[in-house]
PDB file of N, CA and C in Angstrom:
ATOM      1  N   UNK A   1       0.857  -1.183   0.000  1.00  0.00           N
ATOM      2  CA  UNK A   1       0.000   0.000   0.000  1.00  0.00           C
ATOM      3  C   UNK A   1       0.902   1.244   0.000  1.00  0.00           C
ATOM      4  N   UNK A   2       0.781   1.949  -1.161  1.00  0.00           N
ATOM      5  CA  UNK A   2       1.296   3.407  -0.814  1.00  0.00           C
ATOM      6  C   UNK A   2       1.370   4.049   0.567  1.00  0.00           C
ATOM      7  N   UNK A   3       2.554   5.049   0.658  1.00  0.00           N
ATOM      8  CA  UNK A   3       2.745   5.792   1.590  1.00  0.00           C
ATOM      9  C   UNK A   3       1.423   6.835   1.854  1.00  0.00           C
ATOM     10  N   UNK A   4       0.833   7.486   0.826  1.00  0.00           N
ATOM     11  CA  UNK A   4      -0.156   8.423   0.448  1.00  0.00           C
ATOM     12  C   UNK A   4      -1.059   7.780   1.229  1.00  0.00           C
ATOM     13  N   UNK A   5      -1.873   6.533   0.794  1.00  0.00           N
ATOM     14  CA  UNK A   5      -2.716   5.809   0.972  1.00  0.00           C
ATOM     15  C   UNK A   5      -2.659   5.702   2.624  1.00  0.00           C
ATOM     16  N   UNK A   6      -1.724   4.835   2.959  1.00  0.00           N
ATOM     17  CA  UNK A   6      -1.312   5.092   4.367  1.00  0.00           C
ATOM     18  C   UNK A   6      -1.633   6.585   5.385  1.00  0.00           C
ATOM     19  N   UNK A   7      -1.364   7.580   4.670  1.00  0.00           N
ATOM     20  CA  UNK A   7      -1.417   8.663   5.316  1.00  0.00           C
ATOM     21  C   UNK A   7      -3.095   9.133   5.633  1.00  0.00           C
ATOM     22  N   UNK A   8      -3.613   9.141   3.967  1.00  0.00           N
ATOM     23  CA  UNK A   8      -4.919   9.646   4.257  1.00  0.00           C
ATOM     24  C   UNK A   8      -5.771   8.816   5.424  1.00  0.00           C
ATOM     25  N   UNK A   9      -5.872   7.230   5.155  1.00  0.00           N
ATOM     26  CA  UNK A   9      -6.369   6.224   6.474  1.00  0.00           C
ATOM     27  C   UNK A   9      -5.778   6.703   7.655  1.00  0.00           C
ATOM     28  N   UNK A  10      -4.213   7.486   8.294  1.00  0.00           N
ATOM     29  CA  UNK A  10      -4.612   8.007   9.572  1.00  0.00           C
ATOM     30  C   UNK A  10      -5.153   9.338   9.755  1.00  0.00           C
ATOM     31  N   UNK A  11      -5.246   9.732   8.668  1.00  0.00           N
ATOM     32  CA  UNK A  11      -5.997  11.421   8.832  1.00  0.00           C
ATOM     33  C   UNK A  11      -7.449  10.915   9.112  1.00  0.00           C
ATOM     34  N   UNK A  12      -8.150  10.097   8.195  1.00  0.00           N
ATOM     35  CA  UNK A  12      -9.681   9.566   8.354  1.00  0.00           C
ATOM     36  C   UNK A  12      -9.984   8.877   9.552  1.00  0.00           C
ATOM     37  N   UNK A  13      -8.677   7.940  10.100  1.00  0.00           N
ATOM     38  CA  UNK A  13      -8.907   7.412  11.627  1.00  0.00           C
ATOM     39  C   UNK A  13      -9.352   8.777  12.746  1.00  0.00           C
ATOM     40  N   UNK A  14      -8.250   9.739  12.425  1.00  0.00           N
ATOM     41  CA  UNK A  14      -8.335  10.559  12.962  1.00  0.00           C
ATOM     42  C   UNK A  14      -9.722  11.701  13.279  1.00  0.00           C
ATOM     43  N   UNK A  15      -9.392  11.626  11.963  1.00  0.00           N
ATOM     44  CA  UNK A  15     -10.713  12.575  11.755  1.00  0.00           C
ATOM     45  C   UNK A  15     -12.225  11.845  12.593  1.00  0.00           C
ATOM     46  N   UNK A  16     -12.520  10.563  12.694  1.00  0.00           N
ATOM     47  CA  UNK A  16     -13.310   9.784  12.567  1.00  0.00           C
ATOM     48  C   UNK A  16     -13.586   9.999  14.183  1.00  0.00           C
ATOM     49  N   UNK A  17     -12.311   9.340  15.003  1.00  0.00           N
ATOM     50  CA  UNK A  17     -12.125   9.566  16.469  1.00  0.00           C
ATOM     51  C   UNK A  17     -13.035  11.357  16.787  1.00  0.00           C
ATOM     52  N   UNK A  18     -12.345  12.480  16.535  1.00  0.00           N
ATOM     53  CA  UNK A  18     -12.753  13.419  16.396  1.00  0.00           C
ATOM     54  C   UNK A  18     -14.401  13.899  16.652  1.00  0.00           C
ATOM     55  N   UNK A  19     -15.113  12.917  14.978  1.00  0.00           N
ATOM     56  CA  UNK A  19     -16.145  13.475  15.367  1.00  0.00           C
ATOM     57  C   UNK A  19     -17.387  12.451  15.563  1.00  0.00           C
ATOM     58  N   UNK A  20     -16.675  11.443  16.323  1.00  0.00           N
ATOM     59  CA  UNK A  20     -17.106  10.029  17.092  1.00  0.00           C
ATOM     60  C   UNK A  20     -17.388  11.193  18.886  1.00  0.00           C
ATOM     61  N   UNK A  21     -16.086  11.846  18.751  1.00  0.00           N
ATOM     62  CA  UNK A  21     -16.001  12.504  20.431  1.00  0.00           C
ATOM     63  C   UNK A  21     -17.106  13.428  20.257  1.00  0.00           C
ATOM     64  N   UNK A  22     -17.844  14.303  19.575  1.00  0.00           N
ATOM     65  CA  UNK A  22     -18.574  15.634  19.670  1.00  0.00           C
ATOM     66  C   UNK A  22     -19.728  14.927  19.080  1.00  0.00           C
ATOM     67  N   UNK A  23     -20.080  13.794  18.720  1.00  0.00           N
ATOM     68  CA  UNK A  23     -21.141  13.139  18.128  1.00  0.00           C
ATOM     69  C   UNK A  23     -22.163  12.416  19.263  1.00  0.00           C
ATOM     70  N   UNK A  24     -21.044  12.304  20.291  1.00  0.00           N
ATOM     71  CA  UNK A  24     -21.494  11.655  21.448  1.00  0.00           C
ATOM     72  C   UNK A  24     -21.600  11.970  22.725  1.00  0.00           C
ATOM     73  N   UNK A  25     -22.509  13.405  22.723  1.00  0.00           N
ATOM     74  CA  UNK A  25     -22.605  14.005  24.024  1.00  0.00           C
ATOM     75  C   UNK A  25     -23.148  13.288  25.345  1.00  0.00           C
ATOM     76  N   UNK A  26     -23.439  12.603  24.926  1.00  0.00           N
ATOM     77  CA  UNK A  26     -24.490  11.484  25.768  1.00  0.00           C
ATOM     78  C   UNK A  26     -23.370  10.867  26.743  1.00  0.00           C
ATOM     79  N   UNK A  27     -22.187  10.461  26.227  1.00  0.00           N
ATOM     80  CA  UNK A  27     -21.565   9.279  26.883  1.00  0.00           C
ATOM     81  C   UNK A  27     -20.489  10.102  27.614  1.00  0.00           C
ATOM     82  N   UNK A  28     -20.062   9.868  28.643  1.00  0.00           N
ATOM     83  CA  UNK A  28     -18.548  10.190  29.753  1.00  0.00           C
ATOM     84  C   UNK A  28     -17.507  10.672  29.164  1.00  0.00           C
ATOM     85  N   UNK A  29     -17.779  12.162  29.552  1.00  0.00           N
ATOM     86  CA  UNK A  29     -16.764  12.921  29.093  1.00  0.00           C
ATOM     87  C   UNK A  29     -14.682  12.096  29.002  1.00  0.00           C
ATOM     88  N   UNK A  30     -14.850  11.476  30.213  1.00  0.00           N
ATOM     89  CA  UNK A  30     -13.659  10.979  30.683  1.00  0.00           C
ATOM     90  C   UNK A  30     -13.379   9.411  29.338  1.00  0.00           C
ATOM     91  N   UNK A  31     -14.756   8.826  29.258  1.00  0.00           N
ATOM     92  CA  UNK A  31     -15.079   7.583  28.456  1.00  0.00           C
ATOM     93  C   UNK A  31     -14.470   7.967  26.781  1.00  0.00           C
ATOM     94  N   UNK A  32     -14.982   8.997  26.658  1.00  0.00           N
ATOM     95  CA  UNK A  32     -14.918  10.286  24.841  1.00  0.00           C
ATOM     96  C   UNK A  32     -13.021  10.440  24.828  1.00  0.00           C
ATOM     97  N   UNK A  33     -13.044  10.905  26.144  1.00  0.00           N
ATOM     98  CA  UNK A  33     -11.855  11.446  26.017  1.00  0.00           C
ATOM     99  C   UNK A  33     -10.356   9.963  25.832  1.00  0.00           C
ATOM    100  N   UNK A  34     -10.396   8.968  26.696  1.00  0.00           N
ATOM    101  CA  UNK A  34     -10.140   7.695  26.486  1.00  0.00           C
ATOM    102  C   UNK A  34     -10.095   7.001  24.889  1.00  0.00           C
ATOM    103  N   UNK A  35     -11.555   6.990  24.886  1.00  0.00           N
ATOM    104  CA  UNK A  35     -11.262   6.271  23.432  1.00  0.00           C
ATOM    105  C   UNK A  35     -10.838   7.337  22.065  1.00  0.00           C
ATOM    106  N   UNK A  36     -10.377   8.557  22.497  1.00  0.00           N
ATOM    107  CA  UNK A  36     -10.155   9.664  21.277  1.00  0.00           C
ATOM    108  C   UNK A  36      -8.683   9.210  21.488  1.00  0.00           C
ATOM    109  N   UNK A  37      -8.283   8.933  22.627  1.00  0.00           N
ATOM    110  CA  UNK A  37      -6.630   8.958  22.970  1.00  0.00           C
ATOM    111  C   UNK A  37      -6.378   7.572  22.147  1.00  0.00           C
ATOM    112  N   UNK A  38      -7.425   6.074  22.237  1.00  0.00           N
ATOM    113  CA  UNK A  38      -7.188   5.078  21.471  1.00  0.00           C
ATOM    114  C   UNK A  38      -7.299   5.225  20.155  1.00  0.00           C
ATOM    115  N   UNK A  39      -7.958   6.047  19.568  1.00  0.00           N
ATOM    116  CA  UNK A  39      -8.199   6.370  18.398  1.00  0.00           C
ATOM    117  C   UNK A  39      -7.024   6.830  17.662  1.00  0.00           C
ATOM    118  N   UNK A  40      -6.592   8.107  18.720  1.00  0.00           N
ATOM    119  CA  UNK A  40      -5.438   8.677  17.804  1.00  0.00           C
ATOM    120  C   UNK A  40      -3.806   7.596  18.046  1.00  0.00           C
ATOM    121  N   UNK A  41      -3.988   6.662  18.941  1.00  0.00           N
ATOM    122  CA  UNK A  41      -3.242   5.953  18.770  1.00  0.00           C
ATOM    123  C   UNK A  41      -2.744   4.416  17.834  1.00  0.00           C
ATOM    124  N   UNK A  42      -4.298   4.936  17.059  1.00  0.00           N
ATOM    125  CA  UNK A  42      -4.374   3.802  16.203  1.00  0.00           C
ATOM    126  C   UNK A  42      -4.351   4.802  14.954  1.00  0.00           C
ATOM    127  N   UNK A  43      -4.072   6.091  14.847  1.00  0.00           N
ATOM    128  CA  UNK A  43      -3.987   6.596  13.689  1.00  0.00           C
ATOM    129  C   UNK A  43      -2.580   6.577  13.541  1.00  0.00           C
ATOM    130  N   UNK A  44      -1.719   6.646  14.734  1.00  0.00           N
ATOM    131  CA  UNK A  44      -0.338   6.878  14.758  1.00  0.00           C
ATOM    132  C   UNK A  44       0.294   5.396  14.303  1.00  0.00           C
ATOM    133  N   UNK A  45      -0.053   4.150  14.786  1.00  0.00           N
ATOM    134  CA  UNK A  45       0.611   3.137  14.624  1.00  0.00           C
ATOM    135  C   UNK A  45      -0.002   3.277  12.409  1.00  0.00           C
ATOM    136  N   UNK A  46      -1.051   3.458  11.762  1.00  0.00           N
ATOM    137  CA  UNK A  46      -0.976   3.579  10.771  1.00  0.00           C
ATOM    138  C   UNK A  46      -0.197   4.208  10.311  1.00  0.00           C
ATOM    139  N   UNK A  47       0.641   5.830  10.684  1.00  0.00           N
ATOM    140  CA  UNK A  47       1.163   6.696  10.316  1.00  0.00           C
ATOM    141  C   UNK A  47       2.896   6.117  10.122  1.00  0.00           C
ATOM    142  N   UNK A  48       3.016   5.329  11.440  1.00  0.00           N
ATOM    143  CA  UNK A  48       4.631   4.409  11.803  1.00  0.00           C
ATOM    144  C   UNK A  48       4.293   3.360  10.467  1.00  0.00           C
ATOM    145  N   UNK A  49       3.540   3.186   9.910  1.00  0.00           N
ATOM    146  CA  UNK A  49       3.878   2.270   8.846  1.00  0.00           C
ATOM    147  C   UNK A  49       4.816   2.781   7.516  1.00  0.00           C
ATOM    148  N   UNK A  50       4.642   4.083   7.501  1.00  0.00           N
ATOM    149  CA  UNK A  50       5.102   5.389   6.321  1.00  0.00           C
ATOM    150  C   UNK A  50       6.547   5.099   6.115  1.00  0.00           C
ATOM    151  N   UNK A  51       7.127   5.373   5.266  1.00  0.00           N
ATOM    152  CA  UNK A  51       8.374   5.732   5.177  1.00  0.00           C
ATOM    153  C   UNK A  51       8.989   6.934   6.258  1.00  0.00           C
ATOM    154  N   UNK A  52       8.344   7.522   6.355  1.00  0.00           N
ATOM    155  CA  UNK A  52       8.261   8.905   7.322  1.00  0.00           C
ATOM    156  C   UNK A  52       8.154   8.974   8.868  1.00  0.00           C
ATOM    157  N   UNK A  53       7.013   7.956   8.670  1.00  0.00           N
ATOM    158  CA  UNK A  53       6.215   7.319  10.186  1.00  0.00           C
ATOM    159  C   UNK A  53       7.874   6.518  11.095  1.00  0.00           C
ATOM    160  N   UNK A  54       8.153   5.628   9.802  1.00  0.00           N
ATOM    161  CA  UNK A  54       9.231   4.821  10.277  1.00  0.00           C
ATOM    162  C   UNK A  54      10.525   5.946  11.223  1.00  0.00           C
ATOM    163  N   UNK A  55      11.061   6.616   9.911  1.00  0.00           N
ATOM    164  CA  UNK A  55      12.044   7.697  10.310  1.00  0.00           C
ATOM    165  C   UNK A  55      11.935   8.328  11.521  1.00  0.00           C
ATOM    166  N   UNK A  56      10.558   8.952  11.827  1.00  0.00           N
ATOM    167  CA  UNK A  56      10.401   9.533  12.986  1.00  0.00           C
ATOM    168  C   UNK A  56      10.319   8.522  14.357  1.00  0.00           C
ATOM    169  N   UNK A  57       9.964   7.952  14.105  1.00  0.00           N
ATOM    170  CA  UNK A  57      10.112   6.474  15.344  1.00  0.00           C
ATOM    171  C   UNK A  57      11.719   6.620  15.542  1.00  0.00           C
ATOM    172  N   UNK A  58      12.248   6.380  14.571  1.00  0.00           N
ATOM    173  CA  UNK A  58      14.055   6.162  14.617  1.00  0.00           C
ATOM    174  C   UNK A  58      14.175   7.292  15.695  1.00  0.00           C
ATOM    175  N   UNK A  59      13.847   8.551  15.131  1.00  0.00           N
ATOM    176  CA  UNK A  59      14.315   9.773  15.937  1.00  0.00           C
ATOM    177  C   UNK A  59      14.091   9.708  17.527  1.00  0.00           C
ATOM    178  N   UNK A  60      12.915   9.355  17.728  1.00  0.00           N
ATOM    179  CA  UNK A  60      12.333   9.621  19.124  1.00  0.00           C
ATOM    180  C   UNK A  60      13.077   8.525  19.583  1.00  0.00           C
ATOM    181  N   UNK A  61      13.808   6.761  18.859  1.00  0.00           N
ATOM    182  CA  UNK A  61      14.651   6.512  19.792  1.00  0.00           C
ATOM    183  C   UNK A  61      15.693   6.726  19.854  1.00  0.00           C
ATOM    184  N   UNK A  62      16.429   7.629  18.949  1.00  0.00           N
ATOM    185  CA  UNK A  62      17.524   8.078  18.946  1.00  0.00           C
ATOM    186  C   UNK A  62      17.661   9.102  20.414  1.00  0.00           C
ATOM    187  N   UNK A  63      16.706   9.820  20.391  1.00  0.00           N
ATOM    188  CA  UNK A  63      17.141  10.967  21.500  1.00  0.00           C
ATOM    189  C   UNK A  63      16.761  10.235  22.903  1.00  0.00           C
ATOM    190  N   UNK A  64      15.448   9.306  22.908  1.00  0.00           N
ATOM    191  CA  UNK A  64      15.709   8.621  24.005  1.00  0.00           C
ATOM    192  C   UNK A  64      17.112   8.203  24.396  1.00  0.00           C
ATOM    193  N   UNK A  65      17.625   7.598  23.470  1.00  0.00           N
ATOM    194  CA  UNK A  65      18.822   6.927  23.861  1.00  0.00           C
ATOM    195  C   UNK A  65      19.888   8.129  24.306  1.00  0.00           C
ATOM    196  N   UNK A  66      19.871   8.837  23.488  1.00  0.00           N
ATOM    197  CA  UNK A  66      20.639  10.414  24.187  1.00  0.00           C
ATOM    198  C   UNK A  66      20.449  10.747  25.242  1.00  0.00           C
ATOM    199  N   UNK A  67      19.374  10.974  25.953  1.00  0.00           N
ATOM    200  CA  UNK A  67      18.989  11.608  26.975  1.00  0.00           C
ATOM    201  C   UNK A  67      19.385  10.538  28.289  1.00  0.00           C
ATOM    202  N   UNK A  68      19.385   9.069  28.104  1.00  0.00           N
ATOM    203  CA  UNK A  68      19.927   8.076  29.083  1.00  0.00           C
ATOM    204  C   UNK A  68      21.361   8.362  29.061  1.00  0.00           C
ATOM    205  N   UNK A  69      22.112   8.913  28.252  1.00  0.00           N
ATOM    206  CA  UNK A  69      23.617   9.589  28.596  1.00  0.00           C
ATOM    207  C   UNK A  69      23.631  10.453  29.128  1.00  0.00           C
ATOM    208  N   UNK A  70      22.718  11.662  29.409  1.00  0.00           N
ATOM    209  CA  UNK A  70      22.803  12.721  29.943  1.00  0.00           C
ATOM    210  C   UNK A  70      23.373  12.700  31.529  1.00  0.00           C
ATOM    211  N   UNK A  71      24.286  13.277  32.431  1.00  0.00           N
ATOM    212  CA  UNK A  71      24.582  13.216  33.281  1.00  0.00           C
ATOM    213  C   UNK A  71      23.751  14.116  33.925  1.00  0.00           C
ATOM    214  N   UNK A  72      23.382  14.580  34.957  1.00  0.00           N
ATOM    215  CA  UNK A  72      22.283  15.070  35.698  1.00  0.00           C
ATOM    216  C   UNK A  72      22.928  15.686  36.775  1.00  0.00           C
ATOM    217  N   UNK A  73      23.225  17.066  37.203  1.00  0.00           N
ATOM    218  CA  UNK A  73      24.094  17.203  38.353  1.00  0.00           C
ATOM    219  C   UNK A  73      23.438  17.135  39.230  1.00  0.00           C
ATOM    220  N   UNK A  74      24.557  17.010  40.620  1.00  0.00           N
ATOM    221  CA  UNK A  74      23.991  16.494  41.586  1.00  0.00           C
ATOM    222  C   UNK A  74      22.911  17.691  42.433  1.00  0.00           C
ATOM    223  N   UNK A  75      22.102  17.496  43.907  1.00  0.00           N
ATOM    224  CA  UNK A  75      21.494  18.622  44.295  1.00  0.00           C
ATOM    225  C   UNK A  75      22.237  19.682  44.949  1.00  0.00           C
ATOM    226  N   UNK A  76      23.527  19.469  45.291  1.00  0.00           N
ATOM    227  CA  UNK A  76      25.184  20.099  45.584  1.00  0.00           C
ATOM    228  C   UNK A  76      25.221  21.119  44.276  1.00  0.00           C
ATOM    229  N   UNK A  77      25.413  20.629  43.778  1.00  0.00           N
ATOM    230  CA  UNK A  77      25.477  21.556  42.270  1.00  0.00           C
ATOM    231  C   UNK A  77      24.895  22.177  41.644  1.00  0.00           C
ATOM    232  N   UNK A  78      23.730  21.856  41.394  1.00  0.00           N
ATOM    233  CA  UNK A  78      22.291  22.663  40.969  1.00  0.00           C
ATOM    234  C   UNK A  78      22.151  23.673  41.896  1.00  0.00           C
ATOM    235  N   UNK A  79      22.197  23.507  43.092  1.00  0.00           N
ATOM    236  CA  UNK A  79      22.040  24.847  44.831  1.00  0.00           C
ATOM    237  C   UNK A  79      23.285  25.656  43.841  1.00  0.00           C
ATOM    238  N   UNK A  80      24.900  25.240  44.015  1.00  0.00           N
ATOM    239  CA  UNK A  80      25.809  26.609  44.120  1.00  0.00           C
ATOM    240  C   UNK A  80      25.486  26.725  42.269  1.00  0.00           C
ATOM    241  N   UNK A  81      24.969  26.298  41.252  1.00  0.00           N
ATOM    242  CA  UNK A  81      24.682  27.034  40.447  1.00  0.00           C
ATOM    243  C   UNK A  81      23.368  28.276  40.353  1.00  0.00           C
ATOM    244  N   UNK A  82      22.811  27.266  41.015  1.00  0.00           N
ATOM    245  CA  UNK A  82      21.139  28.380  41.581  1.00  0.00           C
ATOM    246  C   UNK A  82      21.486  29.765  42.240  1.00  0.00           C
ATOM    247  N   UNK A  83      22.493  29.660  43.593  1.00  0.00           N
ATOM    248  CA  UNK A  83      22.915  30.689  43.728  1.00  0.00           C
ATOM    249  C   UNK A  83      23.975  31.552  43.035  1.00  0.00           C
ATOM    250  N   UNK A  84      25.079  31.586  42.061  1.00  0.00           N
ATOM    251  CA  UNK A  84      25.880  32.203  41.560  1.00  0.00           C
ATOM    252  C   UNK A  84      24.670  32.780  40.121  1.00  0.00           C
ATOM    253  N   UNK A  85      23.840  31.960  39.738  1.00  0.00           N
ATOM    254  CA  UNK A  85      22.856  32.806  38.638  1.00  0.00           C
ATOM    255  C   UNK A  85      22.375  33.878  39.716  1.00  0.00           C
ATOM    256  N   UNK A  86      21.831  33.851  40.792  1.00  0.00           N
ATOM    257  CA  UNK A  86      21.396  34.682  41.456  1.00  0.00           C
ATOM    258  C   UNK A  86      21.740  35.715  42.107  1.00  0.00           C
ATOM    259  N   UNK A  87      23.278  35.806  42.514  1.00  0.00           N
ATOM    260  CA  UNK A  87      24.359  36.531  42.684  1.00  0.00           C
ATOM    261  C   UNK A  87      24.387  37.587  41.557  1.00  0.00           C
ATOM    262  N   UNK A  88      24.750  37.126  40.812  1.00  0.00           N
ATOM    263  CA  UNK A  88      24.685  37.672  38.996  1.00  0.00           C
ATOM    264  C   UNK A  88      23.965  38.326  38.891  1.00  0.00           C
ATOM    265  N   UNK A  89      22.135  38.047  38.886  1.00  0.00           N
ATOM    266  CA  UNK A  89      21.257  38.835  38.319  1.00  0.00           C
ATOM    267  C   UNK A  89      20.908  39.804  39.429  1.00  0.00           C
ATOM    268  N   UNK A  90      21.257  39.561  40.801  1.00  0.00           N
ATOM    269  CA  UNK A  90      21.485  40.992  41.549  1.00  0.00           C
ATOM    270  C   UNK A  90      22.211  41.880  41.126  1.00  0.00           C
ATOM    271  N   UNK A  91      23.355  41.584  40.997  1.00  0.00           N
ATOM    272  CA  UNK A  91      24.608  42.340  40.492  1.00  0.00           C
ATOM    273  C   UNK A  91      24.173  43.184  39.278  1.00  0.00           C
ATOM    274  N   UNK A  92      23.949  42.799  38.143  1.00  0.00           N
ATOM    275  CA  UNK A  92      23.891  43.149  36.937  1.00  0.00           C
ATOM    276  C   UNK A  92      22.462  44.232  37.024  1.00  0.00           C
ATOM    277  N   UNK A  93      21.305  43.896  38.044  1.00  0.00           N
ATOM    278  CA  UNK A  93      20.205  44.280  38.126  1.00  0.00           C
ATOM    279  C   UNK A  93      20.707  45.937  39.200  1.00  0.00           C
ATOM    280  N   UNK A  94      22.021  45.627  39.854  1.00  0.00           N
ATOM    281  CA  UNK A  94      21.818  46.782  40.732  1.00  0.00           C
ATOM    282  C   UNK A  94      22.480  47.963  39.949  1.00  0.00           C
ATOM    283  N   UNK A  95      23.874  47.861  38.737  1.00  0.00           N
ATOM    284  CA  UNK A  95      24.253  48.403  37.826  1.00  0.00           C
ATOM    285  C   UNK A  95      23.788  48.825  37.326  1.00  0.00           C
ATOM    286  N   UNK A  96      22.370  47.934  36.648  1.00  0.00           N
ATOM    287  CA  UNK A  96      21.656  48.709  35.465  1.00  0.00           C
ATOM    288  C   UNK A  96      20.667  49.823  36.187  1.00  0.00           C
ATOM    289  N   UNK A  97      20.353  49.864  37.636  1.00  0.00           N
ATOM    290  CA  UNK A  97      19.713  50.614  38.403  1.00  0.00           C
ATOM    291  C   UNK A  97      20.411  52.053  38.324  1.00  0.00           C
ATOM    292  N   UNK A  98      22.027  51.751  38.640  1.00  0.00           N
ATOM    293  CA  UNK A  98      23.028  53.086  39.309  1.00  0.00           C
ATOM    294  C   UNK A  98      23.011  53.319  37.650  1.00  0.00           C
ATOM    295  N   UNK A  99      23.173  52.693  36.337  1.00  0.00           N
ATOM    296  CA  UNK A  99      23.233  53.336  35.125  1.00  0.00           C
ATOM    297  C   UNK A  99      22.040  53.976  34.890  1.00  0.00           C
ATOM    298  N   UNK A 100      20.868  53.796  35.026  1.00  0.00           N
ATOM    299  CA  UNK A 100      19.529  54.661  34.817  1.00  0.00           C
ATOM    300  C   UNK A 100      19.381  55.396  35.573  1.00  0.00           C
ATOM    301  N   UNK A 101      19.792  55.535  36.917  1.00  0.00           N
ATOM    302  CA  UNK A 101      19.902  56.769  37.917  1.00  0.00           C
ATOM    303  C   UNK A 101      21.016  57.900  37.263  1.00  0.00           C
ATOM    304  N   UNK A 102      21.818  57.319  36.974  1.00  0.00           N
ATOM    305  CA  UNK A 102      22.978  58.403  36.089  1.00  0.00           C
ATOM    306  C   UNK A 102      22.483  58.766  34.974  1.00  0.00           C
ATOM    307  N   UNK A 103      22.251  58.082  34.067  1.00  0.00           N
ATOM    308  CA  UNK A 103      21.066  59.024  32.392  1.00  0.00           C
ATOM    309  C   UNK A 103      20.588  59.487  32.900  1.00  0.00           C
ATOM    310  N   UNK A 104      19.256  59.359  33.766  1.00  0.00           N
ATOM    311  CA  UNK A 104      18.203  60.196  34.154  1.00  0.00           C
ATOM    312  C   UNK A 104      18.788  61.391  34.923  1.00  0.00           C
ATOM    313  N   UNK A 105      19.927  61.445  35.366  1.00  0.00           N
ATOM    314  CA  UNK A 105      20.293  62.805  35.931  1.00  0.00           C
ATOM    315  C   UNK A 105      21.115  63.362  34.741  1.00  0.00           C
ATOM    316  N   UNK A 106      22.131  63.198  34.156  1.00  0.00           N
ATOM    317  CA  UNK A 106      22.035  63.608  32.697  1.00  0.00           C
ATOM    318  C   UNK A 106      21.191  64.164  32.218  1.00  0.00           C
ATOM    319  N   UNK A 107      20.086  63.441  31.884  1.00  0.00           N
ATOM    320  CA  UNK A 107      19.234  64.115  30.484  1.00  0.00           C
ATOM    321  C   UNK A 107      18.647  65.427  31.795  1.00  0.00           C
ATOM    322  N   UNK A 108      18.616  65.406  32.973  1.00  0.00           N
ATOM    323  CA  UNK A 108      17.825  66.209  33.694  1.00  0.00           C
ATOM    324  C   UNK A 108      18.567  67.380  33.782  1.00  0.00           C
ATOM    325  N   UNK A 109      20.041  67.096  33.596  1.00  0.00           N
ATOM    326  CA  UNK A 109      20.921  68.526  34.211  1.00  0.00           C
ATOM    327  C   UNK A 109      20.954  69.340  32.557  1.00  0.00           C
ATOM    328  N   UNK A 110      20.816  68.178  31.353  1.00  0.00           N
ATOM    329  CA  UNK A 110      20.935  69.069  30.161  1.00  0.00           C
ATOM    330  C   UNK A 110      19.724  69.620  29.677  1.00  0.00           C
ATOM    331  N   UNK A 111      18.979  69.226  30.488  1.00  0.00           N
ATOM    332  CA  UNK A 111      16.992  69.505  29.947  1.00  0.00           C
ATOM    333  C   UNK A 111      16.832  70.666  30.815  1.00  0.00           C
ATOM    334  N   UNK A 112      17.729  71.113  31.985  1.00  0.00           N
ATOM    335  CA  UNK A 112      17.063  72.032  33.037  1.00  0.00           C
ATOM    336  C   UNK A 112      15.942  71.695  33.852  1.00  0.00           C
ATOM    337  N   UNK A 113      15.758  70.760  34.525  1.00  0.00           N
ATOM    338  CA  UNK A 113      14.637  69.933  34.527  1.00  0.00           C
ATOM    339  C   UNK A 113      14.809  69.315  35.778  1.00  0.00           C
ATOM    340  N   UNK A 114      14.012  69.408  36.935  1.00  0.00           N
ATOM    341  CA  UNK A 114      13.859  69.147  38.187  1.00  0.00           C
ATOM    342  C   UNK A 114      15.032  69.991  39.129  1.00  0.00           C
ATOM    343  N   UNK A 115      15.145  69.058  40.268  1.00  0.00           N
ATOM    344  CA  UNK A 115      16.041  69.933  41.504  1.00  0.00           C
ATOM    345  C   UNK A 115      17.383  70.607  40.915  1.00  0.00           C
TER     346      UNK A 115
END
């Protein structure tokens, strides 16, 4: 079966789930919401059949597998990084304070303008 072919059957699964959920006010919101989640998970396993579908599967385990390398610092480390960002954005925040207190007296002493 074509890739095409493939595609439109999970758009129509999809679509179908969709307006299966708003068709059926009657039944459990929680019940609608459940079988829309089975629905679109049966549009997706059609979609993994694709040439495309396939590729993207690859990806998501590619970065899974990335992310199980990731080293994670410890709660030691995350604290003295938490505080040195915070150190910083005082710092930088109290500068840019004493620099806008200085323009603003500038433009005030060349404007003639207040005390």
């Amino acid at each position: 079966m074509p890739d095409a072919v493939k595609w439109a059957l999970a758009a129509l699964i999809a679509l179908a789930g969709i307006g299966g959920f708003y068709a059926l006010p009657e039944v459990s919101y929680v019940l609608r919401i459940v079988a829309l989640l089975a629905v679109f998970g049966g549009a997706l396993v059609v979609a993994a059949q694709t040439e495309k579908g396939r590729a993207a599967w690859e990806v998501v385990r590619e970065a899974r597998t990335e992310v199980r390398k990731v080293v994670w610092p410890s709660r030691r480390e995350t604290l003295q990084t938490t505080g040195i960002v915070m150190a910083m954005v005082t710092v930088v925040a109290i500068f840019l304070w004493m620099l806008d207190g200085l323009l603003a007296w500038i433009v005030r002493s060349l404007l003639g303008t207040g005390g």
